[in-house]
Protein backbone atom coordinates (compact mmCIF):
# COMPACT_ATOMS: atom_id res chain seq x y z
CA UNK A 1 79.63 44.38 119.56
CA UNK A 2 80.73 40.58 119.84
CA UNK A 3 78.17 40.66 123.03
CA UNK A 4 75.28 42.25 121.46
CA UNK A 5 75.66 39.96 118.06
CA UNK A 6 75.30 36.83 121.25
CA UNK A 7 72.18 38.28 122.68
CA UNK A 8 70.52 39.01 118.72
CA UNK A 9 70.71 35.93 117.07
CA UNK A 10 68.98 37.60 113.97
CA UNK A 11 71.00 38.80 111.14
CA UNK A 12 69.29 41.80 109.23
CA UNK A 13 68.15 39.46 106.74
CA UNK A 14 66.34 37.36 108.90
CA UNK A 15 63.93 39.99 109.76
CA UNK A 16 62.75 40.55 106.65
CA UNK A 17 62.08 36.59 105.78
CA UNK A 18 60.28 36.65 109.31
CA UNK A 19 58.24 39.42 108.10
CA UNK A 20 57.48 37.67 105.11
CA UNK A 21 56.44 34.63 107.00
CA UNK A 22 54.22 36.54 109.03
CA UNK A 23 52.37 38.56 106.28
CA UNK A 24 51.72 35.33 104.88
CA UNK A 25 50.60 33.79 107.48
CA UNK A 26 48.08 36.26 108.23
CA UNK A 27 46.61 36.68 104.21
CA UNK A 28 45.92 32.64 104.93
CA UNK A 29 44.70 33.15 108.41
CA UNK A 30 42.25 35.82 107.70
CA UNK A 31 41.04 34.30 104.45
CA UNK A 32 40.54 31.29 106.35
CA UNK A 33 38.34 33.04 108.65
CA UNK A 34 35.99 34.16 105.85
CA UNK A 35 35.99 30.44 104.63
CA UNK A 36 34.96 29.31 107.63
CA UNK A 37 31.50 31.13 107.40
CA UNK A 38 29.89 28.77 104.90
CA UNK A 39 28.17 30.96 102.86
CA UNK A 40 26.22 29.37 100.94
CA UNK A 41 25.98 32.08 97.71
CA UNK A 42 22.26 32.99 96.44
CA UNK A 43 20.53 31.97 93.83
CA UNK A 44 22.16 34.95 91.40
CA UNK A 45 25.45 33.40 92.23
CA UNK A 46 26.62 36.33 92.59
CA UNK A 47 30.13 36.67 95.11
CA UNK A 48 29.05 36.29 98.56
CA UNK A 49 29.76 39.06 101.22
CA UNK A 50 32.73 36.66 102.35
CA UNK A 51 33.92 36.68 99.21
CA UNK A 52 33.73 40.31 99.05
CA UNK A 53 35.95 41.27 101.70
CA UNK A 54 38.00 39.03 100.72
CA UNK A 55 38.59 40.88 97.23
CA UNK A 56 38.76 44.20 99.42
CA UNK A 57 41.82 42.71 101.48
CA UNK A 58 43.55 41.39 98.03
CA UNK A 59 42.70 45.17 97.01
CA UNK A 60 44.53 46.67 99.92
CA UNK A 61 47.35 44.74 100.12
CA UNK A 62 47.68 45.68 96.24
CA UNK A 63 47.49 48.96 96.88
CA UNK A 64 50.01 48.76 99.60
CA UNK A 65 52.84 46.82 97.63
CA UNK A 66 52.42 48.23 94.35
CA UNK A 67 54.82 51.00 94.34
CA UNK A 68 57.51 48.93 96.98
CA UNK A 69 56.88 45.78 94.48
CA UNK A 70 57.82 47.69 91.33
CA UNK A 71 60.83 49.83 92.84
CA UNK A 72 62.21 46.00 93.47
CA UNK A 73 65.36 44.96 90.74
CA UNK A 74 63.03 42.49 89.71
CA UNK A 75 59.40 43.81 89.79
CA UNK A 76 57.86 40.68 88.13
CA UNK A 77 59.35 37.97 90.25
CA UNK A 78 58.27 40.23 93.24
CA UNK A 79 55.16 40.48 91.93
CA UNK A 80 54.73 36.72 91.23
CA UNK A 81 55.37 35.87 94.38
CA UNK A 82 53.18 38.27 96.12
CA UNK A 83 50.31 37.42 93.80
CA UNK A 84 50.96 33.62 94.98
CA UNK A 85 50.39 34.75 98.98
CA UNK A 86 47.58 36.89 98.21
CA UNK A 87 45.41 35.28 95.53
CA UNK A 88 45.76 31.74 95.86
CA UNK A 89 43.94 31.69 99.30
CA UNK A 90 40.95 33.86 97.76
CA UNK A 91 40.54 31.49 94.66
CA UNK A 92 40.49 28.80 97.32
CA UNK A 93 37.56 30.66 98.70
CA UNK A 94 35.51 30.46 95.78
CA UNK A 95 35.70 27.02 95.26
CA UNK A 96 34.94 26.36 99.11
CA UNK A 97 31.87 28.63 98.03
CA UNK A 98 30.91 26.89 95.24
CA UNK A 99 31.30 23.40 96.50
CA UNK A 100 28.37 24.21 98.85
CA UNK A 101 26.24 24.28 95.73
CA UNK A 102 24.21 21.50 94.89
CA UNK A 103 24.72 20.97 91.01
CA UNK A 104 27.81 21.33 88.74
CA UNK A 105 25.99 24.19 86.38
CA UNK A 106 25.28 26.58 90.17
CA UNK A 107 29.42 25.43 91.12
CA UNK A 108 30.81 26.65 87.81
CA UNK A 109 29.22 29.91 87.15
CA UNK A 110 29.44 30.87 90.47
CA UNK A 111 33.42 30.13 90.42
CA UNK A 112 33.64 31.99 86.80
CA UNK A 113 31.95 35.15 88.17
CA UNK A 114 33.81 35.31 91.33
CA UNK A 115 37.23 34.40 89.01
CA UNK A 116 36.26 37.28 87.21
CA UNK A 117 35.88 39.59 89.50
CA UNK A 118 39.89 38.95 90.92
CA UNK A 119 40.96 38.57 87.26
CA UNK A 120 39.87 42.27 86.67
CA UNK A 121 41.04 43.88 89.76
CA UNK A 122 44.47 42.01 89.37
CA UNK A 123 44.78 43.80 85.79
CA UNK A 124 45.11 47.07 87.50
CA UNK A 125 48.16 46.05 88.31
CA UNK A 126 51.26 46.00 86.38
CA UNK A 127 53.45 42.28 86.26
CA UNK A 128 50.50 40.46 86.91
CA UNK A 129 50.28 38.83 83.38
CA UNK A 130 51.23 35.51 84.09
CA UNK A 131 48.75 35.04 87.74
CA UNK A 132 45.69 36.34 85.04
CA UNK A 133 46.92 34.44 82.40
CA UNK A 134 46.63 31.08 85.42
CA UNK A 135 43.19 32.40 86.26
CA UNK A 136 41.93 32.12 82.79
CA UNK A 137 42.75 29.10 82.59
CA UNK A 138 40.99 28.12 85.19
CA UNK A 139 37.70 30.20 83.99
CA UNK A 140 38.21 28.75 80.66
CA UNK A 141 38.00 25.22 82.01
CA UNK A 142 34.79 26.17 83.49
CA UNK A 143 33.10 27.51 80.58
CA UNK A 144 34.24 24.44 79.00
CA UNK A 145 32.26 22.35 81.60
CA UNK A 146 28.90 24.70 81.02
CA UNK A 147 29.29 24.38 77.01
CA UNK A 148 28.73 20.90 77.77
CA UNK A 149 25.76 21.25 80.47
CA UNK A 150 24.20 23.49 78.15
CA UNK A 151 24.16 21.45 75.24
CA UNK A 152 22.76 18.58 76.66
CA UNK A 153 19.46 20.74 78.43
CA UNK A 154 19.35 21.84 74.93
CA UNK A 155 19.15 18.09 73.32
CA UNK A 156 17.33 16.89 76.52
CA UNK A 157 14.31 19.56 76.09
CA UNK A 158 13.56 18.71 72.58
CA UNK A 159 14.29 14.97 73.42
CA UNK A 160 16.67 14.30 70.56
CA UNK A 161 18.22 11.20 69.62
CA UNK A 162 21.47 10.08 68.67
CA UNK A 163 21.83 8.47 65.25
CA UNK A 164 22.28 5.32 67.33
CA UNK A 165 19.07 5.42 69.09
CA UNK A 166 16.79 7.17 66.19
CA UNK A 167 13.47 5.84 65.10
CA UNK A 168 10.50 7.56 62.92
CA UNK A 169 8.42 7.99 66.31
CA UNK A 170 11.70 9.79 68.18
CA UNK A 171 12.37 11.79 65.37
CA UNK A 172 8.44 13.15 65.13
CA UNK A 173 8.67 13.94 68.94
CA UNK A 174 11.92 15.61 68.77
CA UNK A 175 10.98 17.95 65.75
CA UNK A 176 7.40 18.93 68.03
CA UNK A 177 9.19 19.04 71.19
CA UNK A 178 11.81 21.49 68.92
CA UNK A 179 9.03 23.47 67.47
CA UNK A 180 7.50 23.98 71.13
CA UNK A 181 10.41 25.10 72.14
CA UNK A 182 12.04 27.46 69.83
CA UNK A 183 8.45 29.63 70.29
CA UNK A 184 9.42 29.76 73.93
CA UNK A 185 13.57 29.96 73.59
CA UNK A 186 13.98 30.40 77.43
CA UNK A 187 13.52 27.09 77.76
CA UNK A 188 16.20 25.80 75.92
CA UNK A 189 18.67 28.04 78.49
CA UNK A 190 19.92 27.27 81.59
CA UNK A 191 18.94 30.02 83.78
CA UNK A 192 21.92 29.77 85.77
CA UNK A 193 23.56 30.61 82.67
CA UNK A 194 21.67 33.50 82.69
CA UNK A 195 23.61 34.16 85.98
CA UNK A 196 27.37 34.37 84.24
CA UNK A 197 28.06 38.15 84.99
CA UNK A 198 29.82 38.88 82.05
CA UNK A 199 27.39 38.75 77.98
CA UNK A 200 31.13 37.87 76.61
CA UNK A 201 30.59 34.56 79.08
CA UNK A 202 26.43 34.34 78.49
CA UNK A 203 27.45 34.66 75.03
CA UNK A 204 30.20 31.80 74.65
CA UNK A 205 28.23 29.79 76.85
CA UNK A 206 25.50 29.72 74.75
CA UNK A 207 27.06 30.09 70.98
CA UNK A 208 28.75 27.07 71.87
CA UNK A 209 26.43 24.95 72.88
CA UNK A 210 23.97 26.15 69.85
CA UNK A 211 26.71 24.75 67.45
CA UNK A 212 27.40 21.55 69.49
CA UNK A 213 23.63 20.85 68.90
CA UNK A 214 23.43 22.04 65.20
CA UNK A 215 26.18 19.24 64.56
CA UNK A 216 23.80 16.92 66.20
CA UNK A 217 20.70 18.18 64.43
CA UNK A 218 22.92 18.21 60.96
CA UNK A 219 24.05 14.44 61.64
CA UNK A 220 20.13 13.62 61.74
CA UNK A 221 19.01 16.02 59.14
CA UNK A 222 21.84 14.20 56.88
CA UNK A 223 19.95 11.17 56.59
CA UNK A 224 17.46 11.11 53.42
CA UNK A 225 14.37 9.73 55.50
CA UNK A 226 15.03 12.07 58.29
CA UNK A 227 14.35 14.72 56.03
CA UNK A 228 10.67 14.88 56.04
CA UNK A 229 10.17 14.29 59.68
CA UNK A 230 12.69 17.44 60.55
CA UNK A 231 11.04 20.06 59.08
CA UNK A 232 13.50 22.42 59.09
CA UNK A 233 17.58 22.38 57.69
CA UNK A 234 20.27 22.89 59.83
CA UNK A 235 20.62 26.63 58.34
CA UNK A 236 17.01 27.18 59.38
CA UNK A 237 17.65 26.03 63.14
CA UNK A 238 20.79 27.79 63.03
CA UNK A 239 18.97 31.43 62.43
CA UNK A 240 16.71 30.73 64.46
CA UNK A 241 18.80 30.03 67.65
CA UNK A 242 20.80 33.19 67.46
C-alpha cells in the first residue's frame, strides 16, 4: 500500500478541495464569458440576454446543491459559501452591464432590476438569508441614489429656488412652471423610473422624492411674502402629487 500511497500523492481530502477549486473556477470562467459580450441593455433596462443565462446557470447550480447543501452538518455555512462562488460573479455582471450606460439614473435602475431578479430566485432557497439580506443592501443604496435624481428633475422642471437664491421674479416662474406641470405630471418623472420593474420600487422612488420636494416647497411657502406668489400650501401640492 506504502507504494501506491508514493505514486497518489492525493489524500481523499484533497480531491474534494480540488473539486471545489475547479467548480469555482468554472462559475467565474463562464460568467466571465457572458461579461465579455458587452451588452449594452435597452432602453427598458430590462436584464440583458447575458444576464439571463447567467441567472439560468445560478438557477441550475441551485437546483443541483440544494438537497447535498442542506444534508451538510452545517447547511448555512455551506450555503454561504456556495452563494459567495455563485452569485458574486453574476452581481459583478450587472454592474459591468450597467456601467456601459451613459447616465447614473439608466446605471441604477438597471442594477436594481437585475438585483431583483437574483434576490427573488435566491429566496427559493432555504439559508440564503444573509446573501439577500447583502443584496438589499446593495438595491437599497441604489434607490437611495434615484430618490435623489428624482427630486432634483422634480425641482429642476418647475425651476425652484432655494431660500438662498429666491427672488419675487423666481418665485412667479417657479409657481407657473409648477402649475404647467402638475396638468401634465409625466413630466415631473423620470421615465427611466418608469423602468424599475417592481411598483413597490416605482413607488418608493417616487414617494420619496415627492416629500423631499414638499420640504422644499414648505421651506418657501413658510415665508409670509412667499405666500401670495405660491398659490397653493404645501397640503395642496402634497394631494396633488400622489
Amino acid at each position: 500500500s506504502s507504494g501506491i500511497n508514493a505514486e497518489w500523492p492525493l489524500r481523499p481530502g484533497d480531491l474534494k478541495v480540488l473539486g471545489q477549486q475547479q467548480f469555482n473556477r468554472y462559475i467565474v470562467l463562464t460568467v466571465a464569458r457572458l461579461s465579455d459580450r458587452n451588452e449594452l441593455p435597452n432602453q427598458d433596462l430590462v436584464p440583458t440576454v447575458a444576464f439571463q443565462e447567467a441567472l439560468h446557470l445560478l438557477k441550475v447550480v441551485l437546483n443541483t446543491h440544494d438537497i447535498s447543501v442542506v444534508s451538510n452538518t452545517n447547511p448555512s455555512e455551506s450555503m454561504a459559501k456556495l452563494l459567495d462562488v455563485i452569485v458574486d460573479p453574476v452581481v459583478s455582471l450587472c454592474q459591468t452591464s450597467a456601467l456601459l450606460l451613459h447616465t447614473p439614473v439608466d446605471r441604477s435602475v438597471y442594477f436594481i432590476n437585475t438585483l431583483t431578479c437574483v434576490i427573488n430566485l435566491t429566496a427559493l432557497y432555504e439559508h440564503t438569508d444573509k446573501k439577500i439580506a447583502q443584496l438589499n443592501r446593495q438595491v437599497d443604496e441604489n434607490l437611495g441614489k434615484l430618490v435623489k435624481l428624482q427630486l432634483d428633475h422634480i425641482a429642476r422642471t418647475v425651476r425652484l429656488p432655494t431660500l438662498e437664491t429666491v427672488t419675487l421674479e423666481r418665485l412667479t416662474v417657479a409657481s407657473e412652471q409648477l402649475d404647467a406641470a402638475l396638468c401634465n405630471a409625466e413630466v415631473l418623472q423620470l421615465h427611466q423610473c418608469r423602468c424599475l420593474s417592481t411598483l413597490r420600487h416605482r413607488s418608493f422612488v417616487w414617494e420619496r422624492a415627492c416629500a423631499g420636494f414638499l420640504d422644499l416647497y414648505t421651506a418657501l411657502y413658510n415665508s409670509p411674502s412667499n405666500q401670495d406668489t405660491l398659490n397653493k400650501s404645501p397640503d395642496q401640492l402634497k394631494e396633488l402629487l400622489q
